[in-house]
PDB file of N, CA and C in Angstrom:
ATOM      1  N   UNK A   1      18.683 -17.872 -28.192  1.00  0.00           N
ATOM      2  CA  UNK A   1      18.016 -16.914 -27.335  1.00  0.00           C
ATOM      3  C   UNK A   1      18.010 -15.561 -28.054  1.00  0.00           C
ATOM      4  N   UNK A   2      16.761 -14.780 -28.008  1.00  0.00           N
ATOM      5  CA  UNK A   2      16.930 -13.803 -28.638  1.00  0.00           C
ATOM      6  C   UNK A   2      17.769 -12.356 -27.789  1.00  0.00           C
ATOM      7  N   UNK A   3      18.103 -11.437 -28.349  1.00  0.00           N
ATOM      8  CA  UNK A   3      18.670 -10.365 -28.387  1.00  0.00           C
ATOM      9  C   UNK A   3      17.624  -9.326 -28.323  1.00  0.00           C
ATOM     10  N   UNK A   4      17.912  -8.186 -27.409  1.00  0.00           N
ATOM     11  CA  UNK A   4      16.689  -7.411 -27.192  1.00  0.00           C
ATOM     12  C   UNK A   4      17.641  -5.738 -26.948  1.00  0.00           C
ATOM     13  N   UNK A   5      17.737  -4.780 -27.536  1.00  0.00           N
ATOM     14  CA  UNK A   5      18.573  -3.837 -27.810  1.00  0.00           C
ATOM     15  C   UNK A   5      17.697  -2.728 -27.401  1.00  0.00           C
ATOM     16  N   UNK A   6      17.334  -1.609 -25.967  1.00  0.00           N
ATOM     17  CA  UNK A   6      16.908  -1.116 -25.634  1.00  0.00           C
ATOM     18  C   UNK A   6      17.628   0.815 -25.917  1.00  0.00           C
ATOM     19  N   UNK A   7      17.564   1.419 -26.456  1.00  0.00           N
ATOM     20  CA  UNK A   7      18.065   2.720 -26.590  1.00  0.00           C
ATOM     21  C   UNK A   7      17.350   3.206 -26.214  1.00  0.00           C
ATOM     22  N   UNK A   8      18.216   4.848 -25.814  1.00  0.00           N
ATOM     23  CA  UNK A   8      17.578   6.007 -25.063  1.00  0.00           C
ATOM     24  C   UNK A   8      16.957   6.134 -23.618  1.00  0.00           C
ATOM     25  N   UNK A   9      17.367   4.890 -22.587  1.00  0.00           N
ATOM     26  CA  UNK A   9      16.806   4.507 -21.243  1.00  0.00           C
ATOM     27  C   UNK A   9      17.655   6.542 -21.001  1.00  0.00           C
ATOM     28  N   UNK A  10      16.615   6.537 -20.126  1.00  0.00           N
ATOM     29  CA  UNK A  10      16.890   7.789 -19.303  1.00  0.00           C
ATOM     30  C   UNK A  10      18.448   7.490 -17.883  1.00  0.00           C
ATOM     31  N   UNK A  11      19.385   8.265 -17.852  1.00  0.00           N
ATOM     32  CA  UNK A  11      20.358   7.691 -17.088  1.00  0.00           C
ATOM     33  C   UNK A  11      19.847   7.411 -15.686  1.00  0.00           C
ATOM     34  N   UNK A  12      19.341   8.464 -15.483  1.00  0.00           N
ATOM     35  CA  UNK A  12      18.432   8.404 -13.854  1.00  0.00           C
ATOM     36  C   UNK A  12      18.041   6.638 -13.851  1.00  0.00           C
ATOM     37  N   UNK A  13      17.327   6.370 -14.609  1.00  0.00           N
ATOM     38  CA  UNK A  13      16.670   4.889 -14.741  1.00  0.00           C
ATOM     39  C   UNK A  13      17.612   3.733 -14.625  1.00  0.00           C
ATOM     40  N   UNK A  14      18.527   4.206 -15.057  1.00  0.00           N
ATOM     41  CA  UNK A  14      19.737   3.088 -16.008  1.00  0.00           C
ATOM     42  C   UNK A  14      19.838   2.943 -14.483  1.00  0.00           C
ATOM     43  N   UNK A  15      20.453   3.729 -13.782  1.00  0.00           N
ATOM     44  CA  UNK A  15      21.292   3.504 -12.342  1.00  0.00           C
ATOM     45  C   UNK A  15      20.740   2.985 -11.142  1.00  0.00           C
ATOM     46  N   UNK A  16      19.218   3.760 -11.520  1.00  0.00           N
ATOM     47  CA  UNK A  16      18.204   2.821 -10.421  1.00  0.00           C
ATOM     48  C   UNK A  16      18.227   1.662 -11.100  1.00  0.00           C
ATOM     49  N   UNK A  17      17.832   1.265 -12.163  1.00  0.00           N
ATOM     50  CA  UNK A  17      17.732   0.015 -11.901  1.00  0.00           C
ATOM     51  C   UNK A  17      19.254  -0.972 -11.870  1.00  0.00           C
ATOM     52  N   UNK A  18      20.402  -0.547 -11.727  1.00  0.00           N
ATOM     53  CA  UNK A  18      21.183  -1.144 -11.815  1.00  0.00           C
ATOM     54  C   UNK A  18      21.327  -1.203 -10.137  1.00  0.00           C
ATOM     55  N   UNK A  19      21.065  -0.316  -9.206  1.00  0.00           N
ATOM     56  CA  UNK A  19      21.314  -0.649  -7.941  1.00  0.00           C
ATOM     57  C   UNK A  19      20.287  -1.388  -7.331  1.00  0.00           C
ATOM     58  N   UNK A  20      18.915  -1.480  -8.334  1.00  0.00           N
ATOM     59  CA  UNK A  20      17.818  -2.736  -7.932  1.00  0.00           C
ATOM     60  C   UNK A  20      18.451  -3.678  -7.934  1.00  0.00           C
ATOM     61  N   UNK A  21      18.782  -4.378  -9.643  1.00  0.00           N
ATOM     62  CA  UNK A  21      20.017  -5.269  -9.983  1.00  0.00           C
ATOM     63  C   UNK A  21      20.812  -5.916  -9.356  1.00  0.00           C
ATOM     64  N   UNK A  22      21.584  -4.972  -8.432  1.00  0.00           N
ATOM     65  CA  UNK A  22      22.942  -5.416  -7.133  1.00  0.00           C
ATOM     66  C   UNK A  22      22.017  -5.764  -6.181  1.00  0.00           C
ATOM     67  N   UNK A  23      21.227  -5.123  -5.474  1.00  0.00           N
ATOM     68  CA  UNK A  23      20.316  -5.705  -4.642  1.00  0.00           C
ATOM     69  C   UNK A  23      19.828  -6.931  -4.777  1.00  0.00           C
ATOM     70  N   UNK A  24      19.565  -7.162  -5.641  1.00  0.00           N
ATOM     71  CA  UNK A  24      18.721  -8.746  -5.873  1.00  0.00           C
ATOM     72  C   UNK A  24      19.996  -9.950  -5.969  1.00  0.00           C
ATOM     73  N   UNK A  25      20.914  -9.043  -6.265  1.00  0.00           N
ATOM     74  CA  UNK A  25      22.294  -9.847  -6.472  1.00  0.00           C
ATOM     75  C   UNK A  25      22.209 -10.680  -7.867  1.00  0.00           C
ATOM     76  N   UNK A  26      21.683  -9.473  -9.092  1.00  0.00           N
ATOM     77  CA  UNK A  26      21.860  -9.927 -10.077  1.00  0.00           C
ATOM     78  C   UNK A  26      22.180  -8.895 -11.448  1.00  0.00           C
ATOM     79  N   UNK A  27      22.377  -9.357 -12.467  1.00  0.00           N
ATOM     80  CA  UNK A  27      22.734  -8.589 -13.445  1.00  0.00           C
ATOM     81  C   UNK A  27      21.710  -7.592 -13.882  1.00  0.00           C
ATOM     82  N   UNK A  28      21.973  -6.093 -14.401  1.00  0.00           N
ATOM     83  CA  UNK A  28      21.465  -5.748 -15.476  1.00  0.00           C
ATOM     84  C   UNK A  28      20.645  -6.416 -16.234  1.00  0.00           C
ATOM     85  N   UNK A  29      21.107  -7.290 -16.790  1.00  0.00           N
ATOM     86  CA  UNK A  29      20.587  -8.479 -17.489  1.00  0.00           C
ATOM     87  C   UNK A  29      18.965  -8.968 -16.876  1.00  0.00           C
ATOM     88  N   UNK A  30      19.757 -10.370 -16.493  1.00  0.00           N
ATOM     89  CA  UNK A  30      18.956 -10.556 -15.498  1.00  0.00           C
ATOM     90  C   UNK A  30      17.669 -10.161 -14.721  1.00  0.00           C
ATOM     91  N   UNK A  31      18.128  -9.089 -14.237  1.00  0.00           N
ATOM     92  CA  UNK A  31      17.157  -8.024 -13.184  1.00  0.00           C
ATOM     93  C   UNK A  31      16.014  -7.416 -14.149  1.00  0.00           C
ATOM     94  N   UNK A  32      16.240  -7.401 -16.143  1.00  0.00           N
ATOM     95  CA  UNK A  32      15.387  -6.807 -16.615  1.00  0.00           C
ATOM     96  C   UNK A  32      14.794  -7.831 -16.959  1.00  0.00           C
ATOM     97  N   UNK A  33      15.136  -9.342 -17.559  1.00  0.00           N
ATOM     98  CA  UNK A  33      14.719 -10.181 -17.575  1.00  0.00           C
ATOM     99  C   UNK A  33      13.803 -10.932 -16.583  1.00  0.00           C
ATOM    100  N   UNK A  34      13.434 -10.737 -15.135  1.00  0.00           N
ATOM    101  CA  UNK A  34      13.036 -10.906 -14.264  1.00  0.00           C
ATOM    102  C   UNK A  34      11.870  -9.877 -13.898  1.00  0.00           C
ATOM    103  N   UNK A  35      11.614  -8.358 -14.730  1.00  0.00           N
ATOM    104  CA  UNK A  35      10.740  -7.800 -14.496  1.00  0.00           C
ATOM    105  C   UNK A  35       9.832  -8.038 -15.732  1.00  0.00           C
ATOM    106  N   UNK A  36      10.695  -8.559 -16.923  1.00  0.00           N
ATOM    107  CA  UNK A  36       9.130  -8.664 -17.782  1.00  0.00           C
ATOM    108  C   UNK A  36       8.639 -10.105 -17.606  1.00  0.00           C
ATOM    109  N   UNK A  37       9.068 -10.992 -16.932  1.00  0.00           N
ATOM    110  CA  UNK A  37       8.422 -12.416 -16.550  1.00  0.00           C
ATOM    111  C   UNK A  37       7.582 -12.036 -15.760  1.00  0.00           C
ATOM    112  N   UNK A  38       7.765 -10.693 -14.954  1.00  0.00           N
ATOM    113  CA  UNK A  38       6.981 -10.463 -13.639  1.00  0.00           C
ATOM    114  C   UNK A  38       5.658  -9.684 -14.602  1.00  0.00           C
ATOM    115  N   UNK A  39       6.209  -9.065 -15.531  1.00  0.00           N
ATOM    116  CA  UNK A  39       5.036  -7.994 -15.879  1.00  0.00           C
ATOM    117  C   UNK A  39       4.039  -9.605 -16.507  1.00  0.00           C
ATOM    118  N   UNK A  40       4.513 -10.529 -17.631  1.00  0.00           N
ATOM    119  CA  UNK A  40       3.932 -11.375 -18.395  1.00  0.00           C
ATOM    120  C   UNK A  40       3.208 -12.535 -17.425  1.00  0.00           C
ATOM    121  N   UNK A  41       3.703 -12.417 -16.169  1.00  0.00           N
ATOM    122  CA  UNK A  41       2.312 -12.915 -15.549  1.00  0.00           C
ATOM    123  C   UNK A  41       1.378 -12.291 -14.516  1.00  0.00           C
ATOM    124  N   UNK A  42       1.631 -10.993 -14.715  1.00  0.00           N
ATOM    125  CA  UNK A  42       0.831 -10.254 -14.172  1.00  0.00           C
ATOM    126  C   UNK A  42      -0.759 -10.158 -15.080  1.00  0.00           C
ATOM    127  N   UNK A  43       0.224  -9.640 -16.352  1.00  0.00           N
ATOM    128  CA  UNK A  43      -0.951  -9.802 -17.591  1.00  0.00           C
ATOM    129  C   UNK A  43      -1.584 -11.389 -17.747  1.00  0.00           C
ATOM    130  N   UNK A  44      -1.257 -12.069 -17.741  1.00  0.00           N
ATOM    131  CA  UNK A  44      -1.789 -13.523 -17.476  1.00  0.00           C
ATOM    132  C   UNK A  44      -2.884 -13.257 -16.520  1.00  0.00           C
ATOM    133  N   UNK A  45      -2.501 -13.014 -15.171  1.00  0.00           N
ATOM    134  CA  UNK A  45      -3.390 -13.073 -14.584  1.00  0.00           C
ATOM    135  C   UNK A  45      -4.607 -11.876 -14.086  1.00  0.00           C
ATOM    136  N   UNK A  46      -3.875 -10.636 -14.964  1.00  0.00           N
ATOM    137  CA  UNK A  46      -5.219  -9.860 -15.329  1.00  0.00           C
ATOM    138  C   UNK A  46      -5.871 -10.643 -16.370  1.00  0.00           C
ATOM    139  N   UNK A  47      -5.835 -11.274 -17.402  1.00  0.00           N
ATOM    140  CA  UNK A  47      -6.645 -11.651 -18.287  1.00  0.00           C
ATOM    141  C   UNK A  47      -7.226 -12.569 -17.543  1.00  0.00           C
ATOM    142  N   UNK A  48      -6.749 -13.628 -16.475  1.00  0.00           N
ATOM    143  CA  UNK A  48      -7.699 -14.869 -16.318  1.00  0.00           C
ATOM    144  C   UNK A  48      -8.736 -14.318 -15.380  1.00  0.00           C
ATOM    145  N   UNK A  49      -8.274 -12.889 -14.361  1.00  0.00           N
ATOM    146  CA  UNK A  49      -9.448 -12.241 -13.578  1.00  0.00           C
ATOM    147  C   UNK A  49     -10.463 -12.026 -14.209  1.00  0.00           C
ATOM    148  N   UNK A  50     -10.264 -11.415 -15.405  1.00  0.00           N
ATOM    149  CA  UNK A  50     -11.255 -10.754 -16.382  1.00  0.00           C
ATOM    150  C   UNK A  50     -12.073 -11.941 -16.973  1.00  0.00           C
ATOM    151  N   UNK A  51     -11.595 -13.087 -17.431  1.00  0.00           N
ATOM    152  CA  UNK A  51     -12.311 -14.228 -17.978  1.00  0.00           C
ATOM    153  C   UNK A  51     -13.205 -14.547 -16.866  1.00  0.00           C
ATOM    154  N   UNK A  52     -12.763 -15.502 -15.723  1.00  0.00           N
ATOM    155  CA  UNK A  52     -13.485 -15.389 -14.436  1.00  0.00           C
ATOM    156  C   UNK A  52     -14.722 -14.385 -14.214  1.00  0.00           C
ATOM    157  N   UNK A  53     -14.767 -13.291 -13.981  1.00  0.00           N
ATOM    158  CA  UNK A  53     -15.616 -11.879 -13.899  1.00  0.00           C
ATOM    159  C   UNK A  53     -16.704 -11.848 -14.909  1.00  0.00           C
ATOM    160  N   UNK A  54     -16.135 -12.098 -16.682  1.00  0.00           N
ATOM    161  CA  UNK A  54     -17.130 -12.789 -17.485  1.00  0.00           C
ATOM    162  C   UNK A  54     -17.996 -13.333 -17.096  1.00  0.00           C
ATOM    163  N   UNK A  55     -17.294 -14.523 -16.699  1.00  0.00           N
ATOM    164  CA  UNK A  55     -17.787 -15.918 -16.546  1.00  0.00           C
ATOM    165  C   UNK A  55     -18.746 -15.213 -15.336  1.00  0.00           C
ATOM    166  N   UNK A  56     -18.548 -14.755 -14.216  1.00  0.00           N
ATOM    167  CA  UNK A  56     -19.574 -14.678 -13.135  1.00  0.00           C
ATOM    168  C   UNK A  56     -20.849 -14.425 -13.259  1.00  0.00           C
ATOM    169  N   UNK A  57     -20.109 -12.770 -14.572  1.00  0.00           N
ATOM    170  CA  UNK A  57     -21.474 -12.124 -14.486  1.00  0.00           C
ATOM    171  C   UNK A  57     -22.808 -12.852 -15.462  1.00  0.00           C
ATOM    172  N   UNK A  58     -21.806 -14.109 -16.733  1.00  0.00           N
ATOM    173  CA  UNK A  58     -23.003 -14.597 -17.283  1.00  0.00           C
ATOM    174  C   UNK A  58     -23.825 -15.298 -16.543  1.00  0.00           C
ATOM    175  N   UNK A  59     -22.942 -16.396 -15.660  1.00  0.00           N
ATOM    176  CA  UNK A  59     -24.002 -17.341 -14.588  1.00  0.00           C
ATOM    177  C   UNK A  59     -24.683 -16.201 -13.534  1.00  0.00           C
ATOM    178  N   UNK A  60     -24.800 -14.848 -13.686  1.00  0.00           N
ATOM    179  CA  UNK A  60     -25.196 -14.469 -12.244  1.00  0.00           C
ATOM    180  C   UNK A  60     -27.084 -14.681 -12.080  1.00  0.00           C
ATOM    181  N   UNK A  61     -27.066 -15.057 -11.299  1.00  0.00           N
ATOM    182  CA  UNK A  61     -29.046 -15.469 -11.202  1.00  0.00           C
ATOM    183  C   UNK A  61     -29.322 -13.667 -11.614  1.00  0.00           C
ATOM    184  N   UNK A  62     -30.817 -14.626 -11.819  1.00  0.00           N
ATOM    185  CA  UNK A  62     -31.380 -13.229 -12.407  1.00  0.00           C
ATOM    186  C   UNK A  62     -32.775 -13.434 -11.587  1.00  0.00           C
ATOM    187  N   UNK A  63     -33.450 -12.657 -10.793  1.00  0.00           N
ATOM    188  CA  UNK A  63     -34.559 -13.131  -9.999  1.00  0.00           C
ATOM    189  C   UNK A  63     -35.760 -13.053 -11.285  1.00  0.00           C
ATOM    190  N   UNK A  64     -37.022 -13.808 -10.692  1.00  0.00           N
ATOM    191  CA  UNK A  64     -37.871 -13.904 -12.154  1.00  0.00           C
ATOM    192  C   UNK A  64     -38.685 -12.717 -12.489  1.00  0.00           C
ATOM    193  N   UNK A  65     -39.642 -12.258 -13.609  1.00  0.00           N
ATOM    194  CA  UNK A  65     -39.877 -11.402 -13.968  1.00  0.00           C
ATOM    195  C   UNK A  65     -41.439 -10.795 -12.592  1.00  0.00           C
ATOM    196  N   UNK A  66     -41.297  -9.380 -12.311  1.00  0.00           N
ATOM    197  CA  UNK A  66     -42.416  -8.810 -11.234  1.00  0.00           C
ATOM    198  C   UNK A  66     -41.836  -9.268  -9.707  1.00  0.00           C
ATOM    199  N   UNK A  67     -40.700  -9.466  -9.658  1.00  0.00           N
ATOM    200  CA  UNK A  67     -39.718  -9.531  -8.536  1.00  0.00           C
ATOM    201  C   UNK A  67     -39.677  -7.940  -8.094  1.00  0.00           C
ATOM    202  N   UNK A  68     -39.938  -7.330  -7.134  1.00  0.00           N
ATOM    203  CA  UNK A  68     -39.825  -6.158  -6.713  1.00  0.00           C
ATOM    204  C   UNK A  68     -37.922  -6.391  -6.322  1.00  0.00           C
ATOM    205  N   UNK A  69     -37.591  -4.935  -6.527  1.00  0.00           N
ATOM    206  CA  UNK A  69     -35.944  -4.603  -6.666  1.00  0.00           C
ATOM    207  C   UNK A  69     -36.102  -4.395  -5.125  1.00  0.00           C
ATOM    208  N   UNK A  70     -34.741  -4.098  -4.548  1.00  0.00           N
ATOM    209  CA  UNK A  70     -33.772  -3.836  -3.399  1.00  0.00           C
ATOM    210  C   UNK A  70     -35.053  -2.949  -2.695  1.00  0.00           C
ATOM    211  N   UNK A  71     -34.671  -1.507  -3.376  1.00  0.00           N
ATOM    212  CA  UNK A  71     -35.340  -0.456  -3.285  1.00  0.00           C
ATOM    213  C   UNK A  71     -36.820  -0.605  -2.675  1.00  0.00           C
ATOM    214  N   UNK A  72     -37.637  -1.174  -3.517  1.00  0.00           N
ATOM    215  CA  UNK A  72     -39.286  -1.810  -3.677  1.00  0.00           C
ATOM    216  C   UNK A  72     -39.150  -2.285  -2.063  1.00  0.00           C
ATOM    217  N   UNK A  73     -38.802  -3.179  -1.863  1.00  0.00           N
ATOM    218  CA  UNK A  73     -38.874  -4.404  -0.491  1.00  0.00           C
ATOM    219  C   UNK A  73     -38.548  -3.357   0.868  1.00  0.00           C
ATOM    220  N   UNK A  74     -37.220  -2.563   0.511  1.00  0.00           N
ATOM    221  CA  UNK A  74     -36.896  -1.622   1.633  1.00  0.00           C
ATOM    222  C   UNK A  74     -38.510  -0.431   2.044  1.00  0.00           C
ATOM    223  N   UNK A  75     -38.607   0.231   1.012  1.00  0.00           N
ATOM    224  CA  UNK A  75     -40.306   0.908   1.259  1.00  0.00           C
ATOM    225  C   UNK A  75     -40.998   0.065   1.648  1.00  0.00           C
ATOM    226  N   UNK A  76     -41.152  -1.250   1.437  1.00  0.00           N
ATOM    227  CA  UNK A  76     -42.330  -2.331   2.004  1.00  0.00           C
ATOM    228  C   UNK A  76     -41.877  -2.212   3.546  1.00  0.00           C
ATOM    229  N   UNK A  77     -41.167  -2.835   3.848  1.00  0.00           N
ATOM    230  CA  UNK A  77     -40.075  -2.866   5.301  1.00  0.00           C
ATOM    231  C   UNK A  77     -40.671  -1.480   6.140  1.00  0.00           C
ATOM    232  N   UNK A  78     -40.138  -0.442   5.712  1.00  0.00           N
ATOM    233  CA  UNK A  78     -40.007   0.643   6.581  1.00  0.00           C
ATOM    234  C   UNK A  78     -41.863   1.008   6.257  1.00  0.00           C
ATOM    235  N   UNK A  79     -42.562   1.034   5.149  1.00  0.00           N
ATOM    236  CA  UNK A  79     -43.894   0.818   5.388  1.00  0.00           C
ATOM    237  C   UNK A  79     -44.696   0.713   6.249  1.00  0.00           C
ATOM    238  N   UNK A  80     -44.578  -0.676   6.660  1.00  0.00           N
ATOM    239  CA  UNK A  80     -44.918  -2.133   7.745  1.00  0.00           C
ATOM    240  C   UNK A  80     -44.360  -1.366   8.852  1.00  0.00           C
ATOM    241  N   UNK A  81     -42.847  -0.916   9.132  1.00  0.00           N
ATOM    242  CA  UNK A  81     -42.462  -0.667  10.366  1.00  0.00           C
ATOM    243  C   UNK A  81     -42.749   0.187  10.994  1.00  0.00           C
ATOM    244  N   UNK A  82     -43.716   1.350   9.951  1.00  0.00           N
ATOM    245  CA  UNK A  82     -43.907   2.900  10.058  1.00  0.00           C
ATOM    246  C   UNK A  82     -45.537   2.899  10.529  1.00  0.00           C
ATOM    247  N   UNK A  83     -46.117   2.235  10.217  1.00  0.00           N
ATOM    248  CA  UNK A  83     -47.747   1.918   9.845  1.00  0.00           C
ATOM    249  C   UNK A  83     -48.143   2.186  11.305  1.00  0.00           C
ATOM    250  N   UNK A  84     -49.455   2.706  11.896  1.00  0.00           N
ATOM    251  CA  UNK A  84     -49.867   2.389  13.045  1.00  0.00           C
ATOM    252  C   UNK A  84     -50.010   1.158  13.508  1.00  0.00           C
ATOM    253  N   UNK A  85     -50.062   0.819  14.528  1.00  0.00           N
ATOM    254  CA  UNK A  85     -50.538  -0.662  14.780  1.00  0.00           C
ATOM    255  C   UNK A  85     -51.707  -0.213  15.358  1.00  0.00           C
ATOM    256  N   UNK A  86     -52.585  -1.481  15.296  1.00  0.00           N
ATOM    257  CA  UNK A  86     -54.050  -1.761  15.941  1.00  0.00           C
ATOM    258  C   UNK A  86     -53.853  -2.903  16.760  1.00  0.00           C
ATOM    259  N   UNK A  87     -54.043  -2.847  18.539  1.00  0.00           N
ATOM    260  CA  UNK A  87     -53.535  -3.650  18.962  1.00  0.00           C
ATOM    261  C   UNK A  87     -54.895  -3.750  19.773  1.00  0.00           C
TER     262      UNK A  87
END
């Protein structure tokens, strides 16, 4: 198992996290060992969001070309809704 030798932690830090530590009812050790498993699948699963999100935006439909936008259809709409009628 490897060895991991951290210098210069700020004391303020050292103590919080040592009373995180007791809380969890675990070591120094431990308790730091348990936050970078937490950070290494956090990053895991920011990367697989981001792959996913890729992935969406390549499959995202694309309507076909002379498709009037959002915008276009809403002026048609309020147009039509605005227009006199002839009844």
């Amino acid at each position: 198992m490897a060895v991991l030798h951290v210098r210069d932690i700020p004391e303020a830090l050292y103590e919080r996290m040592q009373r995180i530590a007791r809380s969890h009812g675990r070591t120094l050790s431990a308790e730091v060992i348990a936050l970078f498993e937490q950070a290494v699948q956090r990053e895991r699963a920011r990367r697989e969001q981001a792959r996913l999100l890729r992935r969406i935006r390549q499959d995202r439909w694309t309507p076909p070309p002379g498709t009037p936008d959002a915008a276009e259809l809403l002026r048609q709409v309020r147009d039509e809704r605005d227009a006199p009628r002839n009844h």
